[in-house]
Protein backbone atom coordinates (compact mmCIF):
# COMPACT_ATOMS: atom_id res chain seq x y z
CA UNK A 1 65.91 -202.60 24.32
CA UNK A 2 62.09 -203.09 23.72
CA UNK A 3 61.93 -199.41 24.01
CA UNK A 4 64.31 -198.49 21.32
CA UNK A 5 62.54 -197.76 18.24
CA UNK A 6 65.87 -198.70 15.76
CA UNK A 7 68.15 -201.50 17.57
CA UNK A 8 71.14 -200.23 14.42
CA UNK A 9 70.66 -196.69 15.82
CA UNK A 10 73.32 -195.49 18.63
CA UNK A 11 71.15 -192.24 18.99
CA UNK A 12 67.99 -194.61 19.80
CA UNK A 13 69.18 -197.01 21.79
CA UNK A 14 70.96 -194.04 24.20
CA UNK A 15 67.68 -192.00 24.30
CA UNK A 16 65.65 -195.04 25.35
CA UNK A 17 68.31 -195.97 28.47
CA UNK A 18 67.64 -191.95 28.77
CA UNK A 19 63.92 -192.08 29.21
CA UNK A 20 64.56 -194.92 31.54
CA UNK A 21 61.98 -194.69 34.95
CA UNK A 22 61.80 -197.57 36.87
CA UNK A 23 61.93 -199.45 40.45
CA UNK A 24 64.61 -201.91 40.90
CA UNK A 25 65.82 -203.93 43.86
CA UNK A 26 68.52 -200.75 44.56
CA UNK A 27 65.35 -198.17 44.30
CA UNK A 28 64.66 -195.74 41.53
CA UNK A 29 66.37 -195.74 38.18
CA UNK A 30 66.06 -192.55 36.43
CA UNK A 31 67.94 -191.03 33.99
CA UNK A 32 65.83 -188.17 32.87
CA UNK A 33 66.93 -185.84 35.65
CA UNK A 34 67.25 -185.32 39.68
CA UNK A 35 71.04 -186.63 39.54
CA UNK A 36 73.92 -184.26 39.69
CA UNK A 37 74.96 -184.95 36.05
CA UNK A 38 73.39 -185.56 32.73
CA UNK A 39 72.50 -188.71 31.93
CA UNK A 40 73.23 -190.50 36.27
CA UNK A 41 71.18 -192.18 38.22
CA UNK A 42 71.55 -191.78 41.60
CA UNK A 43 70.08 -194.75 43.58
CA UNK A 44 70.14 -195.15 47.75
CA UNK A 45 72.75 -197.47 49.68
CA UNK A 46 71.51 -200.28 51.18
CA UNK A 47 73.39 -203.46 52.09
CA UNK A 48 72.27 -206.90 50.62
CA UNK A 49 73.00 -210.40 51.39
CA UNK A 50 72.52 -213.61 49.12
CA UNK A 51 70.81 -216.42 50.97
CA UNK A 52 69.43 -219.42 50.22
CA UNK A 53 65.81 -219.11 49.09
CA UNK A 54 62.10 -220.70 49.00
CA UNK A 55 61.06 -219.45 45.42
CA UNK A 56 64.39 -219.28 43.92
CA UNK A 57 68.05 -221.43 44.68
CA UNK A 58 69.41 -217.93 46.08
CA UNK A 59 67.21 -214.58 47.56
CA UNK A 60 68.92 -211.28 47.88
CA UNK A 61 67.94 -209.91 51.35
CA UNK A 62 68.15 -206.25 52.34
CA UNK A 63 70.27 -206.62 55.36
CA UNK A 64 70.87 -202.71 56.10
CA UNK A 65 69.14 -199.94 54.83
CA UNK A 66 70.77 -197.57 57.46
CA UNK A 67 71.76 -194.61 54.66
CA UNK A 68 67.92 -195.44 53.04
CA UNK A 69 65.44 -196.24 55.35
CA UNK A 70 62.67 -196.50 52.97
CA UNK A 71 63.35 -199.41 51.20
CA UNK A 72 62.92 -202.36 53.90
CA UNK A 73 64.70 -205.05 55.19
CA UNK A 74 64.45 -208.24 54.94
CA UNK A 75 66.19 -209.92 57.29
CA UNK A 76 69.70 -210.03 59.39
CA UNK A 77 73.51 -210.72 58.32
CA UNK A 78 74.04 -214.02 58.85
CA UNK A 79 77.48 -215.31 59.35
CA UNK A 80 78.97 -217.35 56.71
């Protein structure tokens, strides 16, 4: 939203999600093309777990990344 140059504008807010580039825990968001339609974001598979953390109450920890491995893992499923 810090992006969008007039918050009462529908046109401005959807071009600034369009122009969105960035790294996120599930990889790259991009909007602005690469996807198979206008205006998706494709973004790699990975499988994620929710464990108790050191910084935070709860870490998510890539568990899998089978179907992307480029982003790493972080640790092992643990049994509930």
């Amino acid at each position: 939203m810090k992006r969008t140059k007039d918050l009462s504008s529908h046109a401005s807010i959807r071009d600034a999600v369009a122009a969105t580039n960035l790294k996120t825990v599930v990889g790259d968001v991009k909007w602005g093309g690469g996807g198979p339609f206008k205006n998706v974001s494709k973004t790699p598979l990975v499988l994620g777990q929710w464990v108790k953390g050191s910084k935070y109450k709860y870490e998510l920890v890539i568990v899998n990344n089978s179907q992307a491995p480029n982003i790493p893992t972080g640790g092992k499923l643990k049994l509930i």
